[in-house]
PDB file of N, CA and C in Angstrom:
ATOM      1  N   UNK A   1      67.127  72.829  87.173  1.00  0.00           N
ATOM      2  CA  UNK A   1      67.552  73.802  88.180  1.00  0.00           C
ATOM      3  C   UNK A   1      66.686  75.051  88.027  1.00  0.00           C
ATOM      4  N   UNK A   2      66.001  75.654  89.001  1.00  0.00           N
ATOM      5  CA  UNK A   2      65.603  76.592  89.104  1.00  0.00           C
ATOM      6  C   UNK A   2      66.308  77.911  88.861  1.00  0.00           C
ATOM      7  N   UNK A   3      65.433  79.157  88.503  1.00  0.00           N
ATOM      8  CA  UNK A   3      66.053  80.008  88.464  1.00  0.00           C
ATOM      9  C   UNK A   3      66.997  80.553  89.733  1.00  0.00           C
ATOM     10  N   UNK A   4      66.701  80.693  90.733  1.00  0.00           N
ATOM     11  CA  UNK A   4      66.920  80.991  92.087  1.00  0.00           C
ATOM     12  C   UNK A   4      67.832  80.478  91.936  1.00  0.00           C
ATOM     13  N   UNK A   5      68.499  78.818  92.259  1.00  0.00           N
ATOM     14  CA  UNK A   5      69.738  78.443  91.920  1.00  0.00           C
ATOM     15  C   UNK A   5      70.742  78.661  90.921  1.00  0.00           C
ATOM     16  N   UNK A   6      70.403  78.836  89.867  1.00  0.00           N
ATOM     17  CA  UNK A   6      71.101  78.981  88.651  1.00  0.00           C
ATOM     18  C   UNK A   6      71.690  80.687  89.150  1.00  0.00           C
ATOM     19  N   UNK A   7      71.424  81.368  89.544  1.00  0.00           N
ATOM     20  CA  UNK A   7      71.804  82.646  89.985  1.00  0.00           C
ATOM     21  C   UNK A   7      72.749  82.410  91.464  1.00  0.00           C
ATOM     22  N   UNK A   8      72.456  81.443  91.993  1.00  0.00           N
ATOM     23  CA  UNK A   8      73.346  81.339  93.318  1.00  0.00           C
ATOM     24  C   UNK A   8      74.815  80.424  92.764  1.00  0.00           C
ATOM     25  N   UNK A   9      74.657  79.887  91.852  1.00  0.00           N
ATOM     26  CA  UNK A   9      75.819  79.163  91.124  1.00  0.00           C
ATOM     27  C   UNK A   9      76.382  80.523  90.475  1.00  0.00           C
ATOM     28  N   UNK A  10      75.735  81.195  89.221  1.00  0.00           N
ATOM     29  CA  UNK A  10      76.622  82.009  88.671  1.00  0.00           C
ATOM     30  C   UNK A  10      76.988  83.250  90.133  1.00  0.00           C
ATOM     31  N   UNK A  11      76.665  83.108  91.167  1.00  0.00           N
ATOM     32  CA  UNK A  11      77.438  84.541  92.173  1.00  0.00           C
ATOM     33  C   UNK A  11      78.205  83.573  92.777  1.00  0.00           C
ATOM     34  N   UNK A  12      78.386  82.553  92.841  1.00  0.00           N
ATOM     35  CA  UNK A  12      79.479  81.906  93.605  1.00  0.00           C
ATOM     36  C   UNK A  12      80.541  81.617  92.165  1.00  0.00           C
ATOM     37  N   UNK A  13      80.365  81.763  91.236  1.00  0.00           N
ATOM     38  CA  UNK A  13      81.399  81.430  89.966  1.00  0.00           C
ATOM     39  C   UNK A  13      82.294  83.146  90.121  1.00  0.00           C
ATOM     40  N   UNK A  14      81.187  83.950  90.076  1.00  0.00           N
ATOM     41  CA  UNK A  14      81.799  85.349  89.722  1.00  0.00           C
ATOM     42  C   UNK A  14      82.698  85.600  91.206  1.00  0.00           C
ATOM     43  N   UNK A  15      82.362  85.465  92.504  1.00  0.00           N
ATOM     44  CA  UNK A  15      83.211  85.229  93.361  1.00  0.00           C
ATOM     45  C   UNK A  15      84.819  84.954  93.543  1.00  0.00           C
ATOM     46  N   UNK A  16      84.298  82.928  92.907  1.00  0.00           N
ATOM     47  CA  UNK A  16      85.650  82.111  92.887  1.00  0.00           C
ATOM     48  C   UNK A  16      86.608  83.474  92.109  1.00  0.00           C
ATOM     49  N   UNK A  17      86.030  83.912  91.156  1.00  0.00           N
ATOM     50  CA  UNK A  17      86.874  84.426  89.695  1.00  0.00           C
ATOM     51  C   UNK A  17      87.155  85.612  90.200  1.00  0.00           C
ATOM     52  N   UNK A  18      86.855  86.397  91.158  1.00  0.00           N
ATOM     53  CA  UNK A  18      87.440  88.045  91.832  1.00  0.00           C
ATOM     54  C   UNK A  18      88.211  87.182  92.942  1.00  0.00           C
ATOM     55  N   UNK A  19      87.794  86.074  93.138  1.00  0.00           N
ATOM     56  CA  UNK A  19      89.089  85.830  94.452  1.00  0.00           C
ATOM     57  C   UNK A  19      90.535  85.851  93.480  1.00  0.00           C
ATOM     58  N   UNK A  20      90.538  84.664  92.638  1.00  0.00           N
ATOM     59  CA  UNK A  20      91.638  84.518  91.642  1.00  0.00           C
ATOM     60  C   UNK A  20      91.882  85.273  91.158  1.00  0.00           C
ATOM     61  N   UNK A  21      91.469  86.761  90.644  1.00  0.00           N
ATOM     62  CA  UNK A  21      91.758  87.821  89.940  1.00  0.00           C
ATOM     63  C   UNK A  21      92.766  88.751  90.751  1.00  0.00           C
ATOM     64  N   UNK A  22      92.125  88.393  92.315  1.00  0.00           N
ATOM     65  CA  UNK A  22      92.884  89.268  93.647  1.00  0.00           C
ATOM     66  C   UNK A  22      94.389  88.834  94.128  1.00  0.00           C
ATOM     67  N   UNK A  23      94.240  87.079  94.040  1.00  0.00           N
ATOM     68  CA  UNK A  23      95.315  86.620  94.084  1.00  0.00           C
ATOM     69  C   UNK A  23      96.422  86.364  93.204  1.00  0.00           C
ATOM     70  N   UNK A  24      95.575  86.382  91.825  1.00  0.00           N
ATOM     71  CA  UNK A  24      96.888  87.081  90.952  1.00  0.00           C
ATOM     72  C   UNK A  24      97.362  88.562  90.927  1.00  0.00           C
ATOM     73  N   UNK A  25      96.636  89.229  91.137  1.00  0.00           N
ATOM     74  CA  UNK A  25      97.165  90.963  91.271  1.00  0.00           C
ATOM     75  C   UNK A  25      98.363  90.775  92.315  1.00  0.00           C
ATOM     76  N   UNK A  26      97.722  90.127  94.046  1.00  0.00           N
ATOM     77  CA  UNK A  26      98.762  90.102  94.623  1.00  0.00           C
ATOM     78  C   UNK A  26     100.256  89.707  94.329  1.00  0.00           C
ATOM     79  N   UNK A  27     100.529  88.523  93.499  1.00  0.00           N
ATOM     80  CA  UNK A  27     101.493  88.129  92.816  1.00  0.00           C
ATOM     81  C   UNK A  27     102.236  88.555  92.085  1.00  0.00           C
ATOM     82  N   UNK A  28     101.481  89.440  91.181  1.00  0.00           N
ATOM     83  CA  UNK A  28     101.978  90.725  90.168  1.00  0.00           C
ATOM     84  C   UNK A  28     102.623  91.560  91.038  1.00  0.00           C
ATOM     85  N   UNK A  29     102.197  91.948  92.183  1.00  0.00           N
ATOM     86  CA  UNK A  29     102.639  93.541  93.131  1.00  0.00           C
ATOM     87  C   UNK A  29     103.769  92.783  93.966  1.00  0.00           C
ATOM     88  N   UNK A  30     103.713  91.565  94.477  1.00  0.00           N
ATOM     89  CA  UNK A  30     104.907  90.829  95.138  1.00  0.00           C
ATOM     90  C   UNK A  30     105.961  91.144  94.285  1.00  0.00           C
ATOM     91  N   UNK A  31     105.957  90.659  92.862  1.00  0.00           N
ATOM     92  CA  UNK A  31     106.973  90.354  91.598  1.00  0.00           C
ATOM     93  C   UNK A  31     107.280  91.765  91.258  1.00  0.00           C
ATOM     94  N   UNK A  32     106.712  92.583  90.947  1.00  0.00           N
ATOM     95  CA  UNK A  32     106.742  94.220  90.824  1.00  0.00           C
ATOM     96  C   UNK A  32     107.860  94.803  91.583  1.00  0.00           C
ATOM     97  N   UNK A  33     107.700  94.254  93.189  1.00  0.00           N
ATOM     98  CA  UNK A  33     108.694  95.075  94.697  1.00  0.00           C
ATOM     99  C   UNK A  33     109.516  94.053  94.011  1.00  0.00           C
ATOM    100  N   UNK A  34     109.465  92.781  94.214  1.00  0.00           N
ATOM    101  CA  UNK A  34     111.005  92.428  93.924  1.00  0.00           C
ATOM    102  C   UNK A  34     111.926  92.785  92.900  1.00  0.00           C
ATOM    103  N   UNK A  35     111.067  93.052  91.599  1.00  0.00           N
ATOM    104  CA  UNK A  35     112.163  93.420  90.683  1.00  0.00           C
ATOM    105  C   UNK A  35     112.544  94.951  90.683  1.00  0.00           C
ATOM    106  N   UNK A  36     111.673  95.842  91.649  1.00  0.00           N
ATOM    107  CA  UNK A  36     112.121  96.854  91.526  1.00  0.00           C
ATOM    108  C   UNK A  36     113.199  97.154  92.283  1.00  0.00           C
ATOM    109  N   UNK A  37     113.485  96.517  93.180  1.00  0.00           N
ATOM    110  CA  UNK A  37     114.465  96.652  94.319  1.00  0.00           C
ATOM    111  C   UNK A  37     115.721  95.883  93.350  1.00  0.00           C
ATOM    112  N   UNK A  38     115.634  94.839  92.950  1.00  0.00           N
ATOM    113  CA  UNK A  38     116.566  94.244  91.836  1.00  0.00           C
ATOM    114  C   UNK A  38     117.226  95.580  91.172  1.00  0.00           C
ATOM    115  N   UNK A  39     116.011  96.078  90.743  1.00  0.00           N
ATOM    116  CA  UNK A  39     117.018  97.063  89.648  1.00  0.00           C
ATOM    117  C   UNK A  39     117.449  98.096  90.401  1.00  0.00           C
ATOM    118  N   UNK A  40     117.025  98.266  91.547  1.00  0.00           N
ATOM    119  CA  UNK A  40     117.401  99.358  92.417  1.00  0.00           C
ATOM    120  C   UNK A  40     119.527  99.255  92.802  1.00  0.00           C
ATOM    121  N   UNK A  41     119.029  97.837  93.481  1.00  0.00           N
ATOM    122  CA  UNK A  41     120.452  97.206  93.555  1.00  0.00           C
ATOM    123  C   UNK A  41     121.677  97.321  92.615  1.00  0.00           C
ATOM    124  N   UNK A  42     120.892  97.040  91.215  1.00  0.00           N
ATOM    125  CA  UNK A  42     121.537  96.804  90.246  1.00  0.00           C
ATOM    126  C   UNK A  42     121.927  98.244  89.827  1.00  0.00           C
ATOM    127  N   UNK A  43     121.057  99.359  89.781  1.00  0.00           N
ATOM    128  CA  UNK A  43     121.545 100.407  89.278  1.00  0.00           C
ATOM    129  C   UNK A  43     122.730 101.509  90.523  1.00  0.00           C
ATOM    130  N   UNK A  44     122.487 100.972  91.411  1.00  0.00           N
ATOM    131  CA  UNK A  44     123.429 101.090  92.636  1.00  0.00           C
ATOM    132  C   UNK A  44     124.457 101.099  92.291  1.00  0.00           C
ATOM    133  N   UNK A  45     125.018  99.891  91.815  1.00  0.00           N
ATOM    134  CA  UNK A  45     126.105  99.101  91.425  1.00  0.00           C
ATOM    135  C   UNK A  45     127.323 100.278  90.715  1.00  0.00           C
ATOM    136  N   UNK A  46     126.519 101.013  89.936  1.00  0.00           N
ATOM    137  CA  UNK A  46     127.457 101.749  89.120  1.00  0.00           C
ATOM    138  C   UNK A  46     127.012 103.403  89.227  1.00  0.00           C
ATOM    139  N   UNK A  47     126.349 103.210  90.521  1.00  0.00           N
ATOM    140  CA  UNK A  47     125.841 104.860  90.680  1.00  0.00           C
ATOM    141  C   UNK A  47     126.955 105.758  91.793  1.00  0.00           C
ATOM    142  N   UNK A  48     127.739 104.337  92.626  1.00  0.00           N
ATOM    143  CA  UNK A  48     128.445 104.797  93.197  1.00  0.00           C
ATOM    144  C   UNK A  48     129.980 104.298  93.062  1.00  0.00           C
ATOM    145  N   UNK A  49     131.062 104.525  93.337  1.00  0.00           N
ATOM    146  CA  UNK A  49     131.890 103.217  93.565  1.00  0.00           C
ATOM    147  C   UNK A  49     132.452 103.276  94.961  1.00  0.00           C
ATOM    148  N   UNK A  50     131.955 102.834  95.966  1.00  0.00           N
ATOM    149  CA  UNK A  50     132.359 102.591  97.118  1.00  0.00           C
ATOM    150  C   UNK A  50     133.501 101.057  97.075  1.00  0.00           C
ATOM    151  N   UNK A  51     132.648 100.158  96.208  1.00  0.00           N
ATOM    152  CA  UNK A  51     133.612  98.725  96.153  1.00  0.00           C
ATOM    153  C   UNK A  51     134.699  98.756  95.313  1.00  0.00           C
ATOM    154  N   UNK A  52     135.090  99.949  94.462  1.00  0.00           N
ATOM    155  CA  UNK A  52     135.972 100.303  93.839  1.00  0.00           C
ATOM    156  C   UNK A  52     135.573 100.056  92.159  1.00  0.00           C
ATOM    157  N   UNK A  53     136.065 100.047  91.608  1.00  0.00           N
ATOM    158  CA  UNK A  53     135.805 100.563  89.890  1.00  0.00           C
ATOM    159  C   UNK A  53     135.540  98.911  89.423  1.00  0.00           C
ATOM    160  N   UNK A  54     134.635  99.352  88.656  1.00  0.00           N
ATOM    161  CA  UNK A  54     134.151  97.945  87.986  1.00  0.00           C
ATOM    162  C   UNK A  54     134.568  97.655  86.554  1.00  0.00           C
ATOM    163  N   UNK A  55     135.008  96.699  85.678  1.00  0.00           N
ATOM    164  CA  UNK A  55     135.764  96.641  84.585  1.00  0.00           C
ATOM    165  C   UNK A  55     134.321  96.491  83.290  1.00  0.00           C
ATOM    166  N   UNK A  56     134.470  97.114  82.281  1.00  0.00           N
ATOM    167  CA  UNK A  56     133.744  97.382  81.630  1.00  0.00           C
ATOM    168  C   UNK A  56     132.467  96.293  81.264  1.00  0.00           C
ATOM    169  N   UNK A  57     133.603  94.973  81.457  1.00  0.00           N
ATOM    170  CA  UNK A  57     132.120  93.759  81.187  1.00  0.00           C
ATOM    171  C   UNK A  57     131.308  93.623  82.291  1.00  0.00           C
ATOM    172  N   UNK A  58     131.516  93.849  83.797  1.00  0.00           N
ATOM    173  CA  UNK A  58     131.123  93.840  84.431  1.00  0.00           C
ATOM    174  C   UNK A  58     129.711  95.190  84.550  1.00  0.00           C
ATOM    175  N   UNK A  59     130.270  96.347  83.799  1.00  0.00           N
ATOM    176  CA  UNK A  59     129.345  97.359  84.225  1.00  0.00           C
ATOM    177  C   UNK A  59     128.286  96.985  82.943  1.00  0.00           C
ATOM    178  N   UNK A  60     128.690  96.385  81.991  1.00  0.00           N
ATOM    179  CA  UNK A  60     128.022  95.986  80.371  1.00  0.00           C
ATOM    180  C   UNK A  60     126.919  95.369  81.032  1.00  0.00           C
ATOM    181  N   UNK A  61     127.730  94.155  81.887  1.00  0.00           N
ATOM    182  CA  UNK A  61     126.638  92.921  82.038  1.00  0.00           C
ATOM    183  C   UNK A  61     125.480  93.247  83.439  1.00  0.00           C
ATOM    184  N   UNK A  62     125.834  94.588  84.166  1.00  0.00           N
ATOM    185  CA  UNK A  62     124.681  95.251  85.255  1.00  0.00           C
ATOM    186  C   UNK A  62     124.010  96.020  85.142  1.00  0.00           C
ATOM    187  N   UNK A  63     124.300  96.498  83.597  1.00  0.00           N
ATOM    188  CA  UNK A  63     123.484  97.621  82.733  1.00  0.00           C
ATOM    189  C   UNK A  63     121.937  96.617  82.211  1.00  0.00           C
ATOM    190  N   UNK A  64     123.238  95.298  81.359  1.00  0.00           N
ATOM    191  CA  UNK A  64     122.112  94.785  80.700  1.00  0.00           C
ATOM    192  C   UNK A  64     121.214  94.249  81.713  1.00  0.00           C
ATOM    193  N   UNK A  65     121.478  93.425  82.784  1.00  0.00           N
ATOM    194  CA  UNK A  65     120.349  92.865  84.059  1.00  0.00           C
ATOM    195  C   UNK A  65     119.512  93.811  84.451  1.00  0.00           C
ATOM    196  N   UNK A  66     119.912  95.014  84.671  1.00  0.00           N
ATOM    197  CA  UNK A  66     119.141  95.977  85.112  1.00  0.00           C
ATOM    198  C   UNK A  66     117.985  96.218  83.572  1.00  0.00           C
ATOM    199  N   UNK A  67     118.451  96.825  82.591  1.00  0.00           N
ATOM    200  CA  UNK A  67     117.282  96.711  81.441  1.00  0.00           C
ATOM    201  C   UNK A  67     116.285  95.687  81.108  1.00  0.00           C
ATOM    202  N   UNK A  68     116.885  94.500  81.241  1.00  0.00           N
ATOM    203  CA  UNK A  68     116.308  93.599  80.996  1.00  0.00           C
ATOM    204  C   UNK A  68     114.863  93.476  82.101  1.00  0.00           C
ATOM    205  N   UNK A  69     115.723  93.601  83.479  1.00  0.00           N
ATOM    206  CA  UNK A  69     114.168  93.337  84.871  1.00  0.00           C
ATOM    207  C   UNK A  69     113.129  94.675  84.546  1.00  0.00           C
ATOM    208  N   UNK A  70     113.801  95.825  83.791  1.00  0.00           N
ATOM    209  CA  UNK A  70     112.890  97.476  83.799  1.00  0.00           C
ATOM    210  C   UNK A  70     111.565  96.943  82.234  1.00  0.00           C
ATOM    211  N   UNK A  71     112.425  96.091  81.682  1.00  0.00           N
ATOM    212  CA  UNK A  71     111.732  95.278  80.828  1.00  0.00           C
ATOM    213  C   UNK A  71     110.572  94.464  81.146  1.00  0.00           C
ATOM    214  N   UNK A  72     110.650  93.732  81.831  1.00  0.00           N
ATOM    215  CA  UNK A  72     110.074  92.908  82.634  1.00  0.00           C
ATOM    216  C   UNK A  72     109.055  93.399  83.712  1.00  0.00           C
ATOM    217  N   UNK A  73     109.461  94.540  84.475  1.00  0.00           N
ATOM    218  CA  UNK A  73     108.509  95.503  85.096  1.00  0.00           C
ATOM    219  C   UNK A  73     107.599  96.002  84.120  1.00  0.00           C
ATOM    220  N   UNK A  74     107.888  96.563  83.243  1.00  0.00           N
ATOM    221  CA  UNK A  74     107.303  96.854  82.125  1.00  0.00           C
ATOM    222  C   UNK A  74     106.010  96.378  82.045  1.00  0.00           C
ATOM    223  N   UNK A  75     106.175  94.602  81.320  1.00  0.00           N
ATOM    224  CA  UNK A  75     105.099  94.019  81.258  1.00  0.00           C
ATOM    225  C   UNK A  75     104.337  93.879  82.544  1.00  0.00           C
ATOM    226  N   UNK A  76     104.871  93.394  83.550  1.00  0.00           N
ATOM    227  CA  UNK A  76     104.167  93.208  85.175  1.00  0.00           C
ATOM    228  C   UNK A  76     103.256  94.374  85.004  1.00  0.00           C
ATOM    229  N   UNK A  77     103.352  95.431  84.859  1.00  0.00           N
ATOM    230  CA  UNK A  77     102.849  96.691  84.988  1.00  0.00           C
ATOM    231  C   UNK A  77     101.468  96.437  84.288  1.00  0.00           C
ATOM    232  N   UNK A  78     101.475  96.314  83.143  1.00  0.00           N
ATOM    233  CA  UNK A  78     100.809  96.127  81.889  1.00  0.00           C
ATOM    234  C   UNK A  78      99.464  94.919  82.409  1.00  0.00           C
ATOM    235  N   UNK A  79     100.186  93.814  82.893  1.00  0.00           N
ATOM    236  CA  UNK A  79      99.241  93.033  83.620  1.00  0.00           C
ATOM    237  C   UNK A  79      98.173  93.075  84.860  1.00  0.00           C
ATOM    238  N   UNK A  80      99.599  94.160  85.558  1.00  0.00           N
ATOM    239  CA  UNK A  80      98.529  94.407  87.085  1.00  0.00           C
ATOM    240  C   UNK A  80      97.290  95.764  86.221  1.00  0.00           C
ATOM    241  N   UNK A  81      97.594  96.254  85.310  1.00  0.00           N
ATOM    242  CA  UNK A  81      96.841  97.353  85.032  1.00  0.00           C
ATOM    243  C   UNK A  81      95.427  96.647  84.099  1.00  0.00           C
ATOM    244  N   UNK A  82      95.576  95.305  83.885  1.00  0.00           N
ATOM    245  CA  UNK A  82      94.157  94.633  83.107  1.00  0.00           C
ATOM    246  C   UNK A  82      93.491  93.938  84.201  1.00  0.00           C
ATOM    247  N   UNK A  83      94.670  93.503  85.143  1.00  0.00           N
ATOM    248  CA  UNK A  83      94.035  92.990  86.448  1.00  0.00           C
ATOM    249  C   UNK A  83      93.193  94.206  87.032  1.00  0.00           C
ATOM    250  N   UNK A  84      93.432  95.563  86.956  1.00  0.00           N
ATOM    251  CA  UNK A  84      92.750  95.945  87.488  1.00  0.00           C
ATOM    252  C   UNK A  84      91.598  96.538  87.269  1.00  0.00           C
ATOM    253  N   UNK A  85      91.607  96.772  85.761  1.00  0.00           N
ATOM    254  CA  UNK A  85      90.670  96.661  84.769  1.00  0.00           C
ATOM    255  C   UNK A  85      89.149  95.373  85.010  1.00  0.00           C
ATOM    256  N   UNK A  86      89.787  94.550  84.923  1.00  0.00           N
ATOM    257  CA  UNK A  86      89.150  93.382  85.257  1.00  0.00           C
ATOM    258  C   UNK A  86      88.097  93.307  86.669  1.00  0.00           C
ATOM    259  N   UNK A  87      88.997  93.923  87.723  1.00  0.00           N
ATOM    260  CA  UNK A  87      88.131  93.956  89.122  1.00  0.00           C
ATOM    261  C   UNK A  87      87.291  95.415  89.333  1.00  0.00           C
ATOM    262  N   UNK A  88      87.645  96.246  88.055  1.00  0.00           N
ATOM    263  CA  UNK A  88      86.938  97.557  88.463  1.00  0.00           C
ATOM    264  C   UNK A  88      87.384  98.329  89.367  1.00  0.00           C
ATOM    265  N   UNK A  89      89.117  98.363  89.537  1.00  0.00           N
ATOM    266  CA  UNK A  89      89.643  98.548  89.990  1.00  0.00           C
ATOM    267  C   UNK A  89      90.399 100.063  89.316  1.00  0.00           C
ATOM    268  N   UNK A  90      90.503 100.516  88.339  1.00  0.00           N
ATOM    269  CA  UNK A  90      91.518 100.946  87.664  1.00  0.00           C
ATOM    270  C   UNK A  90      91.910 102.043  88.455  1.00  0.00           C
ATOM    271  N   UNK A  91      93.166 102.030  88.402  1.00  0.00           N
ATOM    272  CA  UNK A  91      93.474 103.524  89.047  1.00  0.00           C
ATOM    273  C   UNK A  91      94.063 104.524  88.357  1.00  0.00           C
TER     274      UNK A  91
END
């Protein structure tokens, strides 16, 4: 293989690999809105009581769901921020 080719292979490799880099970021930022709205919901739950008073295991066990997804955002975060590292993206 010529040089000329061997350079048109590695820009179509580096390509494939910023497409996949893009379409995982997107995935990360999909998963990101959903769990933030999760915990949004979740911290709702006990920010108001419109549905009336919630019994202690109940507020235990919407505390812990809610920590657990802020957990979980956490890492998402951590990922979209190497993803973006990765594309020369960083913000």
């Amino acid at each position: 293989m010529d040089r000329a080719a061997g350079d048109q292979v590695g820009a179509g490799d580096q390509v494939r690999a910023k497409d996949a880099l893009q379409d995982e970021l997107r995935v990360v930022d999909e998963e990101l809105a959903g769990l933030r709205a999760e915990v949004a919901q979740l911290r709702g739950q006990f920010g108001g009581r419109d549905s009336g008073p919630m019994d202690l295991a109940e507020n235990a066990a919407a505390i812990t769901a809610a920590e657990e997804q802020e957990a979980l955002i956490g890492v998402l975060e951590q990922r979209r921020a190497g993803l973006l590292r990765k594309l020369g993206l960083e913000s």
